[in-house]
Protein backbone atom coordinates (compact mmCIF):
# COMPACT_ATOMS: atom_id res chain seq x y z
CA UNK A 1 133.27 149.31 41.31
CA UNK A 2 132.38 150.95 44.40
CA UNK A 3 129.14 153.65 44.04
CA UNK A 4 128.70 156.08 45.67
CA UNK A 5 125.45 157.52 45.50
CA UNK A 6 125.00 161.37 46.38
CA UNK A 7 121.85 163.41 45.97
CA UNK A 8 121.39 167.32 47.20
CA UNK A 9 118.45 167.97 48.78
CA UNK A 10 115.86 170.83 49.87
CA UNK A 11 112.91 170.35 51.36
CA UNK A 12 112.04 167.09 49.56
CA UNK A 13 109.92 165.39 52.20
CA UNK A 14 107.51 164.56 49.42
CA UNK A 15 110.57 162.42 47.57
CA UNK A 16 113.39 161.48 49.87
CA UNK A 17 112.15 158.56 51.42
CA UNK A 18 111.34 156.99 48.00
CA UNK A 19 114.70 157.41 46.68
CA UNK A 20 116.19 155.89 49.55
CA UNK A 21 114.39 153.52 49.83
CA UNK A 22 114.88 152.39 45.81
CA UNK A 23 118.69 153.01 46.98
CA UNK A 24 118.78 151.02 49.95
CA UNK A 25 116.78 147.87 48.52
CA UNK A 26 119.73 147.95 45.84
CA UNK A 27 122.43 145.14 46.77
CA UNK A 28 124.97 147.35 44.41
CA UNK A 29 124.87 150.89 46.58
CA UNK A 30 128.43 151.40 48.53
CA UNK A 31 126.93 154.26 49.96
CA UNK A 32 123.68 157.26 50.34
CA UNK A 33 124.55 160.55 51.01
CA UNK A 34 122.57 162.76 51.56
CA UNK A 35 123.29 166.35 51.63
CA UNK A 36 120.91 168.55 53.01
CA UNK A 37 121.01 172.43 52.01
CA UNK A 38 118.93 173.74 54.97
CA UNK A 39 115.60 172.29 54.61
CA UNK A 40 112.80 173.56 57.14
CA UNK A 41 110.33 170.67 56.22
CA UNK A 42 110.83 166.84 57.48
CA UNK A 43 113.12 165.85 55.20
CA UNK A 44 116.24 165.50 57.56
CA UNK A 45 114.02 163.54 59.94
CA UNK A 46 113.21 161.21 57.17
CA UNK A 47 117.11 160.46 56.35
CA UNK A 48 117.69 160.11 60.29
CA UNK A 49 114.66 157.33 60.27
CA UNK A 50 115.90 155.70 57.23
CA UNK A 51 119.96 155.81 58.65
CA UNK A 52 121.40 157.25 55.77
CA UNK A 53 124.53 159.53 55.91
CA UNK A 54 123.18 162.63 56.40
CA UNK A 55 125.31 165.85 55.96
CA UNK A 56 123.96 169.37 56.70
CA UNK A 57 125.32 171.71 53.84
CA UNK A 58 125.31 175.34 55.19
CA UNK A 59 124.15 176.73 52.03
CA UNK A 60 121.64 175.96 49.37
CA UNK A 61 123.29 175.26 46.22
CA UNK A 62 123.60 172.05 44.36
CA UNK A 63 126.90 172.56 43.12
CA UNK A 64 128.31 173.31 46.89
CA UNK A 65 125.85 170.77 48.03
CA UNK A 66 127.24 167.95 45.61
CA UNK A 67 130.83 168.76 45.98
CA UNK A 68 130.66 168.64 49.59
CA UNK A 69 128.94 165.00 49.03
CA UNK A 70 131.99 164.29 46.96
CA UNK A 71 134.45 165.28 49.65
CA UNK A 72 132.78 162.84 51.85
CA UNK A 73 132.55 160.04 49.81
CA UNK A 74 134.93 156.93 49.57
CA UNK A 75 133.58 155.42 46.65
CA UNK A 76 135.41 155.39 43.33
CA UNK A 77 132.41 156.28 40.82
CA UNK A 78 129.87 159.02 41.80
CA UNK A 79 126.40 159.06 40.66
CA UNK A 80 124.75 162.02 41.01
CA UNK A 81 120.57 162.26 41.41
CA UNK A 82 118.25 165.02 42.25
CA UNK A 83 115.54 163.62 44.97
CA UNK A 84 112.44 163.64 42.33
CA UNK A 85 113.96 161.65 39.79
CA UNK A 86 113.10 157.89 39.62
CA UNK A 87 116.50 155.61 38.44
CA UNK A 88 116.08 151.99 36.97
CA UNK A 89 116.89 149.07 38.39
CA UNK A 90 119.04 147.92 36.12
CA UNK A 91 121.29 151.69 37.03
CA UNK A 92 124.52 149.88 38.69
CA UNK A 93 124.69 147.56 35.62
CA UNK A 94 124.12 150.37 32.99
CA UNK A 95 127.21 152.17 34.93
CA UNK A 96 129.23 149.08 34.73
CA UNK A 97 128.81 148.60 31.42
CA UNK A 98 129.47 152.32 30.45
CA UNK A 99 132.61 151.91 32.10
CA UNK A 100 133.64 148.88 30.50
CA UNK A 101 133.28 150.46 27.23
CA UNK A 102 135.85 153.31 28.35
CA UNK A 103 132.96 155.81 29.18
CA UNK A 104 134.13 158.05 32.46
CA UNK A 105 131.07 159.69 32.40
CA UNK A 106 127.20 159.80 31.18
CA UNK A 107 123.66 160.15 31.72
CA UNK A 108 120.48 158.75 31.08
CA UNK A 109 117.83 159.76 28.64
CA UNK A 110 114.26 160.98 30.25
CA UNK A 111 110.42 160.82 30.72
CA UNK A 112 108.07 163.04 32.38
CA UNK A 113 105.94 161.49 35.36
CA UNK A 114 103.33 163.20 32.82
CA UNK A 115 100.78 162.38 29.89
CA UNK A 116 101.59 165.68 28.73
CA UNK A 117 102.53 165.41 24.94
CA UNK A 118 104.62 168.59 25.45
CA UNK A 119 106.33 166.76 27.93
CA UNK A 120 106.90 164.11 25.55
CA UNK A 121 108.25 165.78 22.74
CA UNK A 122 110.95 167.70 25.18
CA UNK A 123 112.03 164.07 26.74
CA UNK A 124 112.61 162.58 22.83
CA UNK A 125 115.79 165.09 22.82
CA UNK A 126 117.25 163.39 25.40
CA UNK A 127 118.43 160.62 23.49
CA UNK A 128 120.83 162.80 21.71
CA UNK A 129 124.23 163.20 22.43
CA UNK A 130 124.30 167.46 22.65
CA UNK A 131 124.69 169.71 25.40
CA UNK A 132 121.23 171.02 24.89
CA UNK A 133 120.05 167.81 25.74
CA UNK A 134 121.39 167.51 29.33
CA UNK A 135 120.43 168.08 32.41
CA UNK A 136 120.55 167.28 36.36
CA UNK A 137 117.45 165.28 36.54
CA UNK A 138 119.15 162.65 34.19
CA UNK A 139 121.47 161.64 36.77
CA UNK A 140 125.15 162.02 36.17
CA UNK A 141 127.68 159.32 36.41
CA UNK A 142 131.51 160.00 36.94
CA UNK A 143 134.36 158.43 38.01
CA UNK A 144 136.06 160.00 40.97
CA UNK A 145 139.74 160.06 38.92
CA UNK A 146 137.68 162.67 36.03
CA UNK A 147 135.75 164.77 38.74
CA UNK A 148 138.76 165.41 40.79
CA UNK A 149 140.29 166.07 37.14
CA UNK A 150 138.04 168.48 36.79
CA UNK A 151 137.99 170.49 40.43
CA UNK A 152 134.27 169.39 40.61
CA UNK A 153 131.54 171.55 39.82
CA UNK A 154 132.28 175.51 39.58
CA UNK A 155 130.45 176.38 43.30
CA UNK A 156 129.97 180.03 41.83
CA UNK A 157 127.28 178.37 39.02
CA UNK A 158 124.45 178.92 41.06
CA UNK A 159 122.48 177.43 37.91
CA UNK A 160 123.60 175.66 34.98
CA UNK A 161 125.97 173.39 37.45
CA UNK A 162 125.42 170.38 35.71
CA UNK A 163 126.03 171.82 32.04
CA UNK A 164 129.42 173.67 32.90
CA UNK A 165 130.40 170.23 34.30
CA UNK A 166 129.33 168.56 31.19
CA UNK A 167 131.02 171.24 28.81
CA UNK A 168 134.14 170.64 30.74
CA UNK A 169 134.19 167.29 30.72
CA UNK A 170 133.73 166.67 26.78
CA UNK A 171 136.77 168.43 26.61
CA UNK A 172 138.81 165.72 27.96
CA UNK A 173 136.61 162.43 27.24
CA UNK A 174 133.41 161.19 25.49
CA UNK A 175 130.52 161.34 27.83
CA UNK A 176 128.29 158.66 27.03
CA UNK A 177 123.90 158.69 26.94
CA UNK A 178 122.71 155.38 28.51
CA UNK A 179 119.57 154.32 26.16
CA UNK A 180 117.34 154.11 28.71
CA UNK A 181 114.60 156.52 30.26
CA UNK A 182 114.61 157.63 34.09
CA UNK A 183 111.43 158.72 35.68
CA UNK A 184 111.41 162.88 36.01
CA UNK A 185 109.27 165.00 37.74
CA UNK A 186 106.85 167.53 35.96
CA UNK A 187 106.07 169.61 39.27
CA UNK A 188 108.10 172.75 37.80
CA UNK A 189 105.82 172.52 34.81
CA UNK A 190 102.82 172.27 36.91
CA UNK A 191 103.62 174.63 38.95
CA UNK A 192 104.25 177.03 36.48
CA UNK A 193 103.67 176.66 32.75
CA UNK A 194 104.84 174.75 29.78
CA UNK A 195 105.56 177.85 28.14
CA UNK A 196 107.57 179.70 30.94
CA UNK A 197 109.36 176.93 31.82
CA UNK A 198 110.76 176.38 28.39
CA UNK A 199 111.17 180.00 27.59
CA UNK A 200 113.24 180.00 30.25
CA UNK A 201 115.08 176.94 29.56
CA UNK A 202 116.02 178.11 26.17
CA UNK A 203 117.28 181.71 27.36
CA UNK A 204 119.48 180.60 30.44
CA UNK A 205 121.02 178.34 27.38
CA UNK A 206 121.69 180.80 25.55
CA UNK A 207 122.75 183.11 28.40
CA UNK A 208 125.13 180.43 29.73
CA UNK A 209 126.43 179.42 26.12
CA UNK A 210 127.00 183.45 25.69
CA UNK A 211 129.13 183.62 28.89
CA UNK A 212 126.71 185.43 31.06
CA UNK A 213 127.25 184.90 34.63
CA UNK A 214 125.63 182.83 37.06
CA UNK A 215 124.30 185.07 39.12
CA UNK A 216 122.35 187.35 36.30
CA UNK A 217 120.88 183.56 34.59
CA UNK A 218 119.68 182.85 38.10
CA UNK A 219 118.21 186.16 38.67
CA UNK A 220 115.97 185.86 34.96
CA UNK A 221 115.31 182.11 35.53
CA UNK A 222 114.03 183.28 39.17
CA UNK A 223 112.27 185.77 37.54
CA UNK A 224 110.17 183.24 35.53
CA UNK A 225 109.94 180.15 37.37
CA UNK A 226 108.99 178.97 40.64
């Protein structure tokens, strides 16, 4: 199994060296890329320190970001992480394993970097095996073979990119929840609030489960959250 590991970034000086560094202390990593969306802080500096493949996106959005990652990888499994999420150690094993078991795609569960019981009550859902329950900041495994299947994630989902891959994918195979909890960050919370962040959780659901389009979810989530 050859991982590659790509995570889309914007102006996460405060996280990038971190992950890398978790990344590049792993003996199972094929490869780091990096793809940068434009970021006016120090976080392309960082990656050039650190000597990770560093590709400059010229646009700022994940999906575009993490397809173009794709195109430049030469591993044959993918795994997908946003720069504020903490993996495990144990993450190339867990993928392994998944695979084994016939699984061309999964997830982890969650925590909050937070002692917020709010917090803790939205990470419990996780575990289960619904749409709903996703999300980006899980990480997302896949095997090259199913995301090529697939045409990668839709570039015009300027939001949601993660859960119209998702959607697509259970189509075709079972997508499988590793029982184990990755490390998220609360910052949107705490930059925000509890309650708009979840309100507006729940209605770009519903908006994207309705058919609305990306650009009008975008526009209410921007609306509401920071």
């Amino acid at each position: 199994m050859k991982l590659s590991v790509i995570i889309p970034t914007y102006n996460e000086e405060k996280n990038i060296a971190q992950i890398i560094d978790f990344f590049q202390e792993s003996n199972n990593c094929y490869e780091i890329i990096i793809v940068d969306g434009g970021s006016h802080d120090q976080t392309r500096s960082i990656c050039a320190q650190k000597k990770v493949q560093l590709v400059d996106a010229p646009f700022k959005s994940r999906a575009k970001q993490m397809n173009l990652g794709a195109k430049k990888a030469s591993g044959n499994i993918y795994y997908f992480v946003h720069a504020d999420t903490r993996p495990l150690d144990s993450f190339y094993q867990d993928i392994k394993l998944s695979l084994e078991e016939g699984y061309k795609i999964g997830s982890y569960r969650f925590q909050f970097n937070s002692d917020s019981k709010k917090l803790k009550i939205n990470a419990y859902f996780t575990r289960f095996n619904k749409l709903f329950c996703r999300g980006g900041d899980q990480t997302l495994f896949i095997t090259k073979e199913l995301f090529n299947q697939l045409e990668g994630y839709q570039e015009e989902m300027e939001i949601m990119e993660e859960y119209d891959l998702i959607r697509r994918a259970k189509k075709l195979v079972k997508f499988k929840v590793i029982p184990k909890d990755v490390i998220v960050s609360a910052r949107k919370y705490d930059k925000n609030s509890y309650f708009k962040v979840s309100t507006a959780n729940l209605v770009v659901f519903l908006m994207f489960y309705m058919g609305f389009s990306a650009k009008r979810m975008k526009r209410f989530y921007g609306s509401l959250v920071k």
